[in-house]
C-alpha atoms as a PDB file:
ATOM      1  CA  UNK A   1      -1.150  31.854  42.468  1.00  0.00           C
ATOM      2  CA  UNK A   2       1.188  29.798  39.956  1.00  0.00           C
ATOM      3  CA  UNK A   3       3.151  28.611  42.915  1.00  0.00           C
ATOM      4  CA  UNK A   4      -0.104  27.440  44.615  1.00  0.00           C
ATOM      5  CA  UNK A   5      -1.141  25.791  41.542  1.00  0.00           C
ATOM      6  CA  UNK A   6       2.084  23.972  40.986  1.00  0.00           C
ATOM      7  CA  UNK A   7       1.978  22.699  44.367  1.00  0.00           C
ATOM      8  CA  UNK A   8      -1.457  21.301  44.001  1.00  0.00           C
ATOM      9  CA  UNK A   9      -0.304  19.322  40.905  1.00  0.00           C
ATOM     10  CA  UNK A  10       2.816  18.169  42.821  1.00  0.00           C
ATOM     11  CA  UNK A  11       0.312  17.678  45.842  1.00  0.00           C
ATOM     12  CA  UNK A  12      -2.024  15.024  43.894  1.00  0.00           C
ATOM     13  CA  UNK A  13       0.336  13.325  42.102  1.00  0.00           C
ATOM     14  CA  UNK A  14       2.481  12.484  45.119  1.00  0.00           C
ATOM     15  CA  UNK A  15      -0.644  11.951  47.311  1.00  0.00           C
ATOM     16  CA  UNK A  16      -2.202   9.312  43.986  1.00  0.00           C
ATOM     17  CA  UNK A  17       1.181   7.087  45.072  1.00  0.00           C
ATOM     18  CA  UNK A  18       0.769   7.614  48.196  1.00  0.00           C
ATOM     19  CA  UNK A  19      -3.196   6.329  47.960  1.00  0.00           C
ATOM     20  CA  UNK A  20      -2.278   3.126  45.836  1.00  0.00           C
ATOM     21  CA  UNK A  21       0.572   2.497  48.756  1.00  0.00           C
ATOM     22  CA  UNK A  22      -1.624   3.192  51.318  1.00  0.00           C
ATOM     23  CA  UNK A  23      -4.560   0.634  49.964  1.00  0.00           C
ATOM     24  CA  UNK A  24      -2.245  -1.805  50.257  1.00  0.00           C
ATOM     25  CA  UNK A  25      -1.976  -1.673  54.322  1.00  0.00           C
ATOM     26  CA  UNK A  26      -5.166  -0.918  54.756  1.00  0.00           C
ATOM     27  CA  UNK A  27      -6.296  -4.054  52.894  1.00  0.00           C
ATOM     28  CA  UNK A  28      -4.473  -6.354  54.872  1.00  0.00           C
ATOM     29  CA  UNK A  29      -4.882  -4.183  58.099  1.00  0.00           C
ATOM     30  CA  UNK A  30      -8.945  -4.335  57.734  1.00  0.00           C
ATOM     31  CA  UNK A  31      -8.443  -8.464  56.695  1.00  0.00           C
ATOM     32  CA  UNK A  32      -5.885  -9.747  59.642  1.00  0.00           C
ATOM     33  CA  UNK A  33      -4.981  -6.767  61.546  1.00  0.00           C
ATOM     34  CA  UNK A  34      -1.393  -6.658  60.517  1.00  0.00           C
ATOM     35  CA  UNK A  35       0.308  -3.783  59.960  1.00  0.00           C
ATOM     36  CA  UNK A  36       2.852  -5.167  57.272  1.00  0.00           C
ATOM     37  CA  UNK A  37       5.828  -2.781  57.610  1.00  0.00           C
ATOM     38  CA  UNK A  38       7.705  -4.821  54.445  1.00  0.00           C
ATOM     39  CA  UNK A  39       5.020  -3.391  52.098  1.00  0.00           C
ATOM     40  CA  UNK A  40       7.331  -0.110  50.777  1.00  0.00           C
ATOM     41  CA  UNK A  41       9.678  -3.277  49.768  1.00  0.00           C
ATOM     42  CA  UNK A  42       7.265  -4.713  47.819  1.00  0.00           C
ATOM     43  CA  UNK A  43       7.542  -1.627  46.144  1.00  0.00           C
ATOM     44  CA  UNK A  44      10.740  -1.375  46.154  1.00  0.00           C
ATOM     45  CA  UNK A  45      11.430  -4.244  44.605  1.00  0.00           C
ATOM     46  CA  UNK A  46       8.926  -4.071  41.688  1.00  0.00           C
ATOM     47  CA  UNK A  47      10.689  -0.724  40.314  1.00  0.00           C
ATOM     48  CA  UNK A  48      14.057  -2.034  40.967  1.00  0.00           C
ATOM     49  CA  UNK A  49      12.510  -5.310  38.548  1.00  0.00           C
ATOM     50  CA  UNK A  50      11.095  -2.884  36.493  1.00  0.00           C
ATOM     51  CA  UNK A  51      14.469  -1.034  36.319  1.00  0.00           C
ATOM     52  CA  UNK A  52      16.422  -4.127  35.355  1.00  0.00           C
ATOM     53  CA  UNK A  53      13.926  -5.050  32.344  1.00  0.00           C
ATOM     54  CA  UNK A  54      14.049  -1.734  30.709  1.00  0.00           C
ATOM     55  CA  UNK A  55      17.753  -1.425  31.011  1.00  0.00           C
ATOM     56  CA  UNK A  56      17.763  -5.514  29.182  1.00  0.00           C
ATOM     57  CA  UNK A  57      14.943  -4.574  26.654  1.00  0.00           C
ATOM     58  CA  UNK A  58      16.340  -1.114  25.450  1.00  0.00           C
ATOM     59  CA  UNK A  59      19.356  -3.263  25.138  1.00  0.00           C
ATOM     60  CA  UNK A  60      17.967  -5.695  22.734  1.00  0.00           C
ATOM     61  CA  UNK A  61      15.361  -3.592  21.208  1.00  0.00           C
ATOM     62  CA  UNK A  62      17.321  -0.092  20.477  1.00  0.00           C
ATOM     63  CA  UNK A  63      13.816   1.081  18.226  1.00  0.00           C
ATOM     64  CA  UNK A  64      11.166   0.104  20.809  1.00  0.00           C
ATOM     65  CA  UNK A  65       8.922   2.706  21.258  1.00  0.00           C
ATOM     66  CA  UNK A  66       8.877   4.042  25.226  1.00  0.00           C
ATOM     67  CA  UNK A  67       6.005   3.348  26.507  1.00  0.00           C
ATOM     68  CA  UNK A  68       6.026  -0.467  24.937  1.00  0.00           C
ATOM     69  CA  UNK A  69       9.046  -1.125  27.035  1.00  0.00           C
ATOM     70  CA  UNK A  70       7.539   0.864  30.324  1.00  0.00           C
ATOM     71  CA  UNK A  71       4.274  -1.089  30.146  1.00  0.00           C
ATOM     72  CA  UNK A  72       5.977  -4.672  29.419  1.00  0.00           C
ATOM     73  CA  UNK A  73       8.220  -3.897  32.496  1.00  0.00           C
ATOM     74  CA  UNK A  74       5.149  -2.531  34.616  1.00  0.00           C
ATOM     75  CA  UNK A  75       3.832  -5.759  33.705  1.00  0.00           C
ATOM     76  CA  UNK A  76       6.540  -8.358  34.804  1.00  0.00           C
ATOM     77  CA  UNK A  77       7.290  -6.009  37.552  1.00  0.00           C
ATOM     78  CA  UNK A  78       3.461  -6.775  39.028  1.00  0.00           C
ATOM     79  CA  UNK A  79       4.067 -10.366  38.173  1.00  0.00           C
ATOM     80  CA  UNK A  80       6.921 -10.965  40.231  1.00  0.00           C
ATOM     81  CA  UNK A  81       6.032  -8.381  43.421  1.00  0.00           C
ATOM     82  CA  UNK A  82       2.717 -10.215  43.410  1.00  0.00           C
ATOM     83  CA  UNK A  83       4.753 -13.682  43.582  1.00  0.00           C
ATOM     84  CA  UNK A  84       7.075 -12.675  46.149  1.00  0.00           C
ATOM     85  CA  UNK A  85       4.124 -11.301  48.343  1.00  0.00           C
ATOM     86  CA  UNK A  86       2.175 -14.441  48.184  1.00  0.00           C
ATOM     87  CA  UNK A  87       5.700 -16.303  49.412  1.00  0.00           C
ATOM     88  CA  UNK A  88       5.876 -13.542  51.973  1.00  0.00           C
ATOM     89  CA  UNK A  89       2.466 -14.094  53.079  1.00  0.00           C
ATOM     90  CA  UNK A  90       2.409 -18.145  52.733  1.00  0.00           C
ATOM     91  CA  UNK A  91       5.792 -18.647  54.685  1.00  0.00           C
ATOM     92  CA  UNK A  92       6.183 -15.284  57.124  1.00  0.00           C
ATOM     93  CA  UNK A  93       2.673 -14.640  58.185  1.00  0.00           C
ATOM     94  CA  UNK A  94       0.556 -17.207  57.871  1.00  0.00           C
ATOM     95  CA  UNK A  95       2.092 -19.431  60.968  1.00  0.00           C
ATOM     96  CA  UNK A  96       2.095 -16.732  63.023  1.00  0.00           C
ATOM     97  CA  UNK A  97      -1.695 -15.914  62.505  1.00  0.00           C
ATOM     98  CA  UNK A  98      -3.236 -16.907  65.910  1.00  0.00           C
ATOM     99  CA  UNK A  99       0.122 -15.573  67.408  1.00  0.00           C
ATOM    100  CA  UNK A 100       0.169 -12.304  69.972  1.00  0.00           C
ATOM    101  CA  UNK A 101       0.252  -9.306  67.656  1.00  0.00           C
ATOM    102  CA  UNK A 102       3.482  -8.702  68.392  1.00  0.00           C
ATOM    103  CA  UNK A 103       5.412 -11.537  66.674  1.00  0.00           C
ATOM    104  CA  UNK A 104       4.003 -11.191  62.993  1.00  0.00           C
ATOM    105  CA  UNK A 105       4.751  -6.947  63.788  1.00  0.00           C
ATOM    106  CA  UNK A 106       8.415  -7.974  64.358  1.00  0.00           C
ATOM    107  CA  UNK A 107       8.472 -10.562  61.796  1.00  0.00           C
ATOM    108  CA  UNK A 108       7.199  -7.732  59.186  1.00  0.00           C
ATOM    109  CA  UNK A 109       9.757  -5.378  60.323  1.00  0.00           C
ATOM    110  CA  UNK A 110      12.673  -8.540  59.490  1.00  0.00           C
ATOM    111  CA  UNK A 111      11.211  -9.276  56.810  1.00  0.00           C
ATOM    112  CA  UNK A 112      11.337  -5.472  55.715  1.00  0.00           C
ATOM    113  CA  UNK A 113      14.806  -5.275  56.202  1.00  0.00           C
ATOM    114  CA  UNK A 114      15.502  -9.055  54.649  1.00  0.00           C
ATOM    115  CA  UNK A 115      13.816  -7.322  51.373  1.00  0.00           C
ATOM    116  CA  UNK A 116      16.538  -4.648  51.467  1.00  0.00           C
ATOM    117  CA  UNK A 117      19.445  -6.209  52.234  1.00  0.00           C
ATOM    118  CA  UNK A 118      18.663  -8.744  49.362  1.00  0.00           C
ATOM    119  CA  UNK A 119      17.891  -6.108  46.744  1.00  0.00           C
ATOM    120  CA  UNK A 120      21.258  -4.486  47.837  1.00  0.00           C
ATOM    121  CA  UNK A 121      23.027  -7.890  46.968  1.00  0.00           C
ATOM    122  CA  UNK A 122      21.283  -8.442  43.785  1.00  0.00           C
ATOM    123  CA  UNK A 123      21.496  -4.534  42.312  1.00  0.00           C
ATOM    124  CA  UNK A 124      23.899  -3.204  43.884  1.00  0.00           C
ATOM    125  CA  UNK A 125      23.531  -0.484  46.785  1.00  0.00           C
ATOM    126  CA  UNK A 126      24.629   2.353  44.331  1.00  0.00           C
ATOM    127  CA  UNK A 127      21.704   4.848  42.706  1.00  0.00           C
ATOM    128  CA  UNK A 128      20.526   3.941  39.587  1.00  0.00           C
ATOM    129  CA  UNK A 129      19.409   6.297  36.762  1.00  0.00           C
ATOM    130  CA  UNK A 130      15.777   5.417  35.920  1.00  0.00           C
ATOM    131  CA  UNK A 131      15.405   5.447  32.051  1.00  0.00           C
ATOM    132  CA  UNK A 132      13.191   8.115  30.500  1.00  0.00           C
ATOM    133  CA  UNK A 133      10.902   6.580  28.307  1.00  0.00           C
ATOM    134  CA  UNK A 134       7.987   9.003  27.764  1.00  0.00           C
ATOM    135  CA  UNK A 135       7.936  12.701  26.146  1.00  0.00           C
ATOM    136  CA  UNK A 136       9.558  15.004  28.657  1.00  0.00           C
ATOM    137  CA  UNK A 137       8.158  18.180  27.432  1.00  0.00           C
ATOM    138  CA  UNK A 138       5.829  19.788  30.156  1.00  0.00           C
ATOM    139  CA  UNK A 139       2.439  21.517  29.354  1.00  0.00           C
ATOM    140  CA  UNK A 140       2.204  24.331  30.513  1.00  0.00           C
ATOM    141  CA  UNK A 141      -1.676  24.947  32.923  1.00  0.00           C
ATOM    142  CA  UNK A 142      -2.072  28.508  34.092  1.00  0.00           C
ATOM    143  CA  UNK A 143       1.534  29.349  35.121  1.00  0.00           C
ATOM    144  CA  UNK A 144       2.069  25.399  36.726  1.00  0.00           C
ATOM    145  CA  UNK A 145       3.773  22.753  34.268  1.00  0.00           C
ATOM    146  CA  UNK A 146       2.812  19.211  34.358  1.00  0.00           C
ATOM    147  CA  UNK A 147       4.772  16.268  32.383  1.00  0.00           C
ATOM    148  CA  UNK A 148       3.200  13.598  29.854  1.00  0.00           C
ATOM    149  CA  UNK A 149       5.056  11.386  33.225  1.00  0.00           C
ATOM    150  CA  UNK A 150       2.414  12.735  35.878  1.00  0.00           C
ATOM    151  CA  UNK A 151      -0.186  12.832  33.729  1.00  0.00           C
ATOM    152  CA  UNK A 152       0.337   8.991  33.119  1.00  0.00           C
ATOM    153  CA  UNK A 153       0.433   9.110  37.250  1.00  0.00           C
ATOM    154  CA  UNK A 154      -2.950  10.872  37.670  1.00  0.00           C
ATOM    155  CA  UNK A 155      -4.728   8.169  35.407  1.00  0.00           C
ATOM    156  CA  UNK A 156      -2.905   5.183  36.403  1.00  0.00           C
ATOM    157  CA  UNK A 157      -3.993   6.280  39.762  1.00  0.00           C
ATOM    158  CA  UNK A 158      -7.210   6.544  39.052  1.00  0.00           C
ATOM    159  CA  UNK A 159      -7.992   3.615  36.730  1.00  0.00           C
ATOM    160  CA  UNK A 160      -6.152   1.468  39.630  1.00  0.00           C
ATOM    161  CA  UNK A 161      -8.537   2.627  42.487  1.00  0.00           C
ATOM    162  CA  UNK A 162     -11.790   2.540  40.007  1.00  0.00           C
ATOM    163  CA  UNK A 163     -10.906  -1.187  39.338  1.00  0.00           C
ATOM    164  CA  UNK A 164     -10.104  -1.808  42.703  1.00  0.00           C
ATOM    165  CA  UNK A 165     -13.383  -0.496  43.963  1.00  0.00           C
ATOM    166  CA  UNK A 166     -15.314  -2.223  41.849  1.00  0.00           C
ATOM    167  CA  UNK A 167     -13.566  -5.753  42.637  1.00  0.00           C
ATOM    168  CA  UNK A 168     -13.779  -4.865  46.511  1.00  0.00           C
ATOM    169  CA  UNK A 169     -17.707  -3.747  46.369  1.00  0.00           C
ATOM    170  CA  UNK A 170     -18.924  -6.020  43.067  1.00  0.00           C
ATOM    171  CA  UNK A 171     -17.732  -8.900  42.863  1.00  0.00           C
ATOM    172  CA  UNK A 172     -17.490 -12.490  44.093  1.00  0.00           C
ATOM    173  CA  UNK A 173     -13.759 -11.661  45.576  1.00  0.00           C
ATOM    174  CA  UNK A 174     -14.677  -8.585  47.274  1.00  0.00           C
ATOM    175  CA  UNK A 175     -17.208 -10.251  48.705  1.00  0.00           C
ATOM    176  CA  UNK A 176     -15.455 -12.790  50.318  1.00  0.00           C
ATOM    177  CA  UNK A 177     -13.026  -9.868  51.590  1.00  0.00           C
ATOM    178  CA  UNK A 178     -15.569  -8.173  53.324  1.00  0.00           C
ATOM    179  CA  UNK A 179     -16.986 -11.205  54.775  1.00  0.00           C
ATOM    180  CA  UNK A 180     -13.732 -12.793  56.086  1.00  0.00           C
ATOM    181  CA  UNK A 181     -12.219  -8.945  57.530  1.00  0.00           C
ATOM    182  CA  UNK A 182     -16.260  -9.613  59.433  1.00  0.00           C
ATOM    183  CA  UNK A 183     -15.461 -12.445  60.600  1.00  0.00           C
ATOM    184  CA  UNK A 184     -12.942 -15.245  59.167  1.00  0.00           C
ATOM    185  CA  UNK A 185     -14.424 -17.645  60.843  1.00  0.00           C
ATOM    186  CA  UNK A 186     -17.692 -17.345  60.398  1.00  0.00           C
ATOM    187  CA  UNK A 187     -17.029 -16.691  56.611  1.00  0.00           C
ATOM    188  CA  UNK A 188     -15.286 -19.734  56.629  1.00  0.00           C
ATOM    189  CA  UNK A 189     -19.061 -21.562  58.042  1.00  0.00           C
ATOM    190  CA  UNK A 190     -20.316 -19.736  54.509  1.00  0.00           C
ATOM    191  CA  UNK A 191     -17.733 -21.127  52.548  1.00  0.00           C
ATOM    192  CA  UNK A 192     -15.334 -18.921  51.900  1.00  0.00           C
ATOM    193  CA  UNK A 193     -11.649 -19.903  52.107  1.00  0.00           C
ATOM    194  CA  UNK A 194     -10.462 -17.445  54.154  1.00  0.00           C
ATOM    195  CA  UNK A 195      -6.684 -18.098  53.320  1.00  0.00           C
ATOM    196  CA  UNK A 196      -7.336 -18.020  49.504  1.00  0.00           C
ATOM    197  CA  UNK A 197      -8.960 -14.174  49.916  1.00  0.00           C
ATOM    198  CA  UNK A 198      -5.688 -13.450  52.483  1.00  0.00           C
ATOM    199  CA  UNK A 199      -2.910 -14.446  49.599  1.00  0.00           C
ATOM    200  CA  UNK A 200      -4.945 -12.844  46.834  1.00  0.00           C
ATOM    201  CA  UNK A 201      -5.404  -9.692  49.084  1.00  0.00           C
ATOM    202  CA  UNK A 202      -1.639  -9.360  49.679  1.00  0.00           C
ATOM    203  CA  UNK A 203      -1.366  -9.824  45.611  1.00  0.00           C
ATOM    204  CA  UNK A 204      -3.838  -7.018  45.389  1.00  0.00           C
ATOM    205  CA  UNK A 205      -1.647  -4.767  47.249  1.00  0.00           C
ATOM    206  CA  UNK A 206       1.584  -6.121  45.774  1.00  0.00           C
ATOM    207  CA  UNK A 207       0.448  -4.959  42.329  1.00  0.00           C
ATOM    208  CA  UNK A 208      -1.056  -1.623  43.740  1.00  0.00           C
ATOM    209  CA  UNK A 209       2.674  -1.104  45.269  1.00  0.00           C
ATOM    210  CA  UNK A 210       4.467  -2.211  42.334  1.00  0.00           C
ATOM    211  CA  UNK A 211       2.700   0.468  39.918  1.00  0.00           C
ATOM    212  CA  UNK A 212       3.403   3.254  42.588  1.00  0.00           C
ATOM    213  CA  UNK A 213       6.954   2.197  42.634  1.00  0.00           C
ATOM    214  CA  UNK A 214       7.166   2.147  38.776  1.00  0.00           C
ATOM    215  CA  UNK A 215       5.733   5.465  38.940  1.00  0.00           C
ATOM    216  CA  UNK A 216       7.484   7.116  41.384  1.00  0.00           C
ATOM    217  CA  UNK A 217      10.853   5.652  39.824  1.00  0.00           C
ATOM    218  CA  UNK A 218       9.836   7.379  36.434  1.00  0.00           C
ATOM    219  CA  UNK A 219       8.875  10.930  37.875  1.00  0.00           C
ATOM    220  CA  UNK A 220      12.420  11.254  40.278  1.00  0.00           C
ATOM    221  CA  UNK A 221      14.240   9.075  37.909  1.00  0.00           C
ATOM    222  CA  UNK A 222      16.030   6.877  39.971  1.00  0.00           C
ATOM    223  CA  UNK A 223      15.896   3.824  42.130  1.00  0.00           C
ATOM    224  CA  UNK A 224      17.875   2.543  45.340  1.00  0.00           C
ATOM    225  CA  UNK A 225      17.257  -0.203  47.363  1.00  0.00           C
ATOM    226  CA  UNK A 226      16.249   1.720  50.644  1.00  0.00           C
ATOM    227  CA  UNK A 227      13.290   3.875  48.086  1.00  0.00           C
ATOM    228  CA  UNK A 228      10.747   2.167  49.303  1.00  0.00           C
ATOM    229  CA  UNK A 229      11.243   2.563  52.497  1.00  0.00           C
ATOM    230  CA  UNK A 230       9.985   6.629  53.522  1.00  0.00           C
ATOM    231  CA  UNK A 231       7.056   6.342  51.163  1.00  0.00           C
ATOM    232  CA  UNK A 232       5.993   3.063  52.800  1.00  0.00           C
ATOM    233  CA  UNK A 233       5.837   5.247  55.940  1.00  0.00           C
ATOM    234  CA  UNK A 234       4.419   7.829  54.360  1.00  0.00           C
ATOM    235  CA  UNK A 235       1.638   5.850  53.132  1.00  0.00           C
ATOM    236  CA  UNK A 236       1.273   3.967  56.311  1.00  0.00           C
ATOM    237  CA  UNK A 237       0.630   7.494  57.893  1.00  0.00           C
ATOM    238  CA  UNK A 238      -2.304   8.287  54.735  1.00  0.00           C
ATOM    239  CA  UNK A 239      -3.647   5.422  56.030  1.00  0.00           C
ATOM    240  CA  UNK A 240      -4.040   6.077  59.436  1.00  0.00           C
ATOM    241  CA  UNK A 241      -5.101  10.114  58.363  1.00  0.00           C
ATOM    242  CA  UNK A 242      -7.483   8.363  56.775  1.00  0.00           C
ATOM    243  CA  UNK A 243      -8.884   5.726  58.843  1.00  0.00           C
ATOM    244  CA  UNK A 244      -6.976   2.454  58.771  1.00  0.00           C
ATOM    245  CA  UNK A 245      -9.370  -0.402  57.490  1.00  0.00           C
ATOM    246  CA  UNK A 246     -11.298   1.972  55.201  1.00  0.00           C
ATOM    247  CA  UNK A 247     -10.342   1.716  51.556  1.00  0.00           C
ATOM    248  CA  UNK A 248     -12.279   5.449  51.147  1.00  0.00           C
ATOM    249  CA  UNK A 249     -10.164   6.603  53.784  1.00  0.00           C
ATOM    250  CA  UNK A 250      -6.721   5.629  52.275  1.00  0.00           C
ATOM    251  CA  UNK A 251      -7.249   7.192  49.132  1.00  0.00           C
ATOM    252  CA  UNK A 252      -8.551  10.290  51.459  1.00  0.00           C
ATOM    253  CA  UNK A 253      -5.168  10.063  53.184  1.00  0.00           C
ATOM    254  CA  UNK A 254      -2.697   9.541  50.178  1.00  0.00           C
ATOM    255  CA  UNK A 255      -4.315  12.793  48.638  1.00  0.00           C
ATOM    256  CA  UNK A 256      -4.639  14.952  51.412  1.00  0.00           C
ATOM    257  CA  UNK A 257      -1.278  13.820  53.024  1.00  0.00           C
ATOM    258  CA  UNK A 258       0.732  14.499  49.694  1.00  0.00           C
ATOM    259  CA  UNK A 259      -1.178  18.088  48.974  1.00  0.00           C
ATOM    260  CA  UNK A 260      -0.280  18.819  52.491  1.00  0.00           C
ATOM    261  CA  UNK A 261       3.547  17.607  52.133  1.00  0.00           C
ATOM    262  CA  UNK A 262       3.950  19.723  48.448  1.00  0.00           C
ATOM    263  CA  UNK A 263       2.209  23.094  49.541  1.00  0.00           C
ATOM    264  CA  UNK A 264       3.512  23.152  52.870  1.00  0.00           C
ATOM    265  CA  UNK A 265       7.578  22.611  51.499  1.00  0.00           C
ATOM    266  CA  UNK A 266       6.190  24.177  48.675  1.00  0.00           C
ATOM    267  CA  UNK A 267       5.551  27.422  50.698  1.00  0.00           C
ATOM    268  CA  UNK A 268       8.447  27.162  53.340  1.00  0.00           C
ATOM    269  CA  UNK A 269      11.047  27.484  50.338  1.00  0.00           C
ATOM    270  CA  UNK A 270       9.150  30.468  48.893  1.00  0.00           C
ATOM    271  CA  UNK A 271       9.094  32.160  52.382  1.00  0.00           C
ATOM    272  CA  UNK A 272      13.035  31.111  53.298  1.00  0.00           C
ATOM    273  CA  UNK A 273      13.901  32.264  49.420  1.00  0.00           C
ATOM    274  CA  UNK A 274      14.875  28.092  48.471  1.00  0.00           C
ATOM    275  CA  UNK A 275      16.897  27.142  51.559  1.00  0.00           C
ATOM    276  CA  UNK A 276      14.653  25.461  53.417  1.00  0.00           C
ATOM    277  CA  UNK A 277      11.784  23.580  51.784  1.00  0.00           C
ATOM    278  CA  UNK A 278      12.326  20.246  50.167  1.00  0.00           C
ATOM    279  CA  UNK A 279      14.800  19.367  53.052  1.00  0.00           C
ATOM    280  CA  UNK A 280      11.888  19.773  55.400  1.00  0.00           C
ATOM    281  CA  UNK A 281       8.776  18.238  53.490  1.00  0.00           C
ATOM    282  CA  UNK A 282       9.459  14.904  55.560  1.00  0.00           C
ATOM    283  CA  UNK A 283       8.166  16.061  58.595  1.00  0.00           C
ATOM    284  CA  UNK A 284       4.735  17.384  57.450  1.00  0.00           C
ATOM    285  CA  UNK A 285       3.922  13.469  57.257  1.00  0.00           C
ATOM    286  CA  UNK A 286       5.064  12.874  60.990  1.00  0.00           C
ATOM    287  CA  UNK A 287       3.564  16.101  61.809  1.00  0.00           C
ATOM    288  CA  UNK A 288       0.080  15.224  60.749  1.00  0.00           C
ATOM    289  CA  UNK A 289       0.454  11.499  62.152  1.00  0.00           C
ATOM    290  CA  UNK A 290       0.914  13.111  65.494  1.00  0.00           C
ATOM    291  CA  UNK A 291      -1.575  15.473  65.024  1.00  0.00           C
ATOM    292  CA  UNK A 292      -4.528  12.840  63.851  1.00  0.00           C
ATOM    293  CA  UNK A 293      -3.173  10.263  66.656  1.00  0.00           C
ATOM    294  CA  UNK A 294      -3.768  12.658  69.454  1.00  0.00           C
ATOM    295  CA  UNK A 295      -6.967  14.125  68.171  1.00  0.00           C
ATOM    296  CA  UNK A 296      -9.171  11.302  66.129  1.00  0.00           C
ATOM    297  CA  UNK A 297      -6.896   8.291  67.135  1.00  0.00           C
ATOM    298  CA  UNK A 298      -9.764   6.590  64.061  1.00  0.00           C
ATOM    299  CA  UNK A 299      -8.997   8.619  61.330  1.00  0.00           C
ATOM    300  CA  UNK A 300     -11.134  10.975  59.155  1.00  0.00           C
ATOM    301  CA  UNK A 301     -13.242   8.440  57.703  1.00  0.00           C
ATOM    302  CA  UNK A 302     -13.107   6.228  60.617  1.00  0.00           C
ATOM    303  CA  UNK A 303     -12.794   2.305  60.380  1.00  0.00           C
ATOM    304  CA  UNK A 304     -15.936   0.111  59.601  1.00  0.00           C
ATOM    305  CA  UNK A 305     -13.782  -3.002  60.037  1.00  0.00           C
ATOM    306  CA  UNK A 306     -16.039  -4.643  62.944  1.00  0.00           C
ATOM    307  CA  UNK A 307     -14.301  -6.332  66.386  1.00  0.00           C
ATOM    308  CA  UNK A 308     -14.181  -9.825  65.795  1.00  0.00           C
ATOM    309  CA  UNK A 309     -16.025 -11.982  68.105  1.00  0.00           C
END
């Protein structure tokens, strides 16, 4: 029972990055039908930024208390991801809009690996130690342990999608979201400014990235410049569990895809007495992506992104 409990902690707070990833695709998915395969870079480089200020600011200010330094850095870090996904947006996708589907997939897949190969330049391809800046005592729930780090994940998480709901289904914004992933054009006839709700959309899921990244950097403790990478799949594949298009569904899909991942590694080590398990937790991801492809090709939730006329 405690190893079922642990994994169901492990489970939500890998599946709450996972979610926050995954919103990001689906956003853009349900606004312009691109899948854009550089996201995980985005969030790649936001904890690598993040990385690089705390390193500088514990530097210069020995006595700052931790989580002053994490949440100026988680701050910056969303400031410049959001930045370079607006230029990524303005320069890469934007001309290729009315293109075949094909060239802006391509041109997110260069543009994925552009995104590494510069963050390997600039920081170095080696692993870097991510600075612990909270308490790293666990509490102890029933037999399972949790850190003050994941709990800070859990409500991060959850204050991120709140806000994000209520800016999507609320206000002025969200509105003209829903109306231009209708139909851009006619939105357009309403007045909307359909490539004003694009480039804030790709900020949206820039900052959304950037505080998984930070997050996921803090609770492994280390950053590379291929990291974002497998959880950018990952999340692309909550997405699609999900119900790509469907902002309920991606949080669905984060969740369910990372309580899926931890119990069933979680379980394969306890049956193979440790040797297998972690090695193997990749391909419960894959394994479900196959799975929902073949059998609801929509997801669980289903898209209510309408064909555009």
């Amino acid at each position: 029972m405690e190893t079922l409990l642990q994994q169901i902690i492990n489970g939500l707070i890998l599946g709450s990055m996972y979610a926050l990833i995954a919103l990001g695709y689906t956003m853009v998915y349900g606004i312009i039908n691109l899948i854009n395969f550089a996201h995980g870079d985005v969030l790649m480089i936001g904890a690598l930024t993040s990385w690089a200020i705390i390193v500088n600011m514990k530097e210069a200010m020995p006595g700052a208390p931790g989580w002053v330094i994490l949440g100026v850095a988680l701050v910056i870090s969303c400031i410049v991801a959001a930045a370079l996904n607006f230029v990524i947006e303005k320069v890469a996708y934007r001309p290729l809009r009315n293109s075949p589907r094909l060239a802006p997939l391509i041109t997110a897949i260069g543009m994925s690996i552009l995104l590494q190969t510069l963050a390997m330049i600039i920081f170095k391809p080696n692993y870097k130690p991510y600075p612990t800046l909270l308490p790293a005592v666990p509490f102890n729930i029933g037999g399972a342990v949790i850190t003050v780090t994941q709990i800070m994940i859990l409500g991060l998480t959850a204050v991120s999608l709140a806000t994000l709901m209520y800016l999507v289904n609320y206000t002025k914004l969200g509105r003209a979201m829903r109306a231009t992933a209708e139909n851009p054009r006619v939105a357009s006839l309403m007045g909307v400014k359909p490539d004003v709700v694009i480039s804030a959309t790709f900020v949206i899921g820039a900052v959304l990235a950037t505080i998984a990244g930070v997050m996921y950097a803090s609770n492994y403790g280390t950053v590379q410049h291929t990291m974002g990478f497998l959880p950018g799949l990952k999340a692309f594949t909550a997405a699609v569990f999900g119900g790509i298009g469907n902002l309920a569904g991606a949080v669905v899909g984060g969740i369910l895809l990372g309580l899926i991942e931890s119990i069933g590694s979680g379980y394969i080590g306890v049956l193979t007495g440790g040797v297998l398990g972690s090695h193997y937790s990749d391909i419960f991801a894959f394994i479900v992506l196959i799975i929902m492809l073949t059998l609801r090709p929509s997801g669980l939730l289903g898209e209510r992104v309408a064909d555009r006329a």
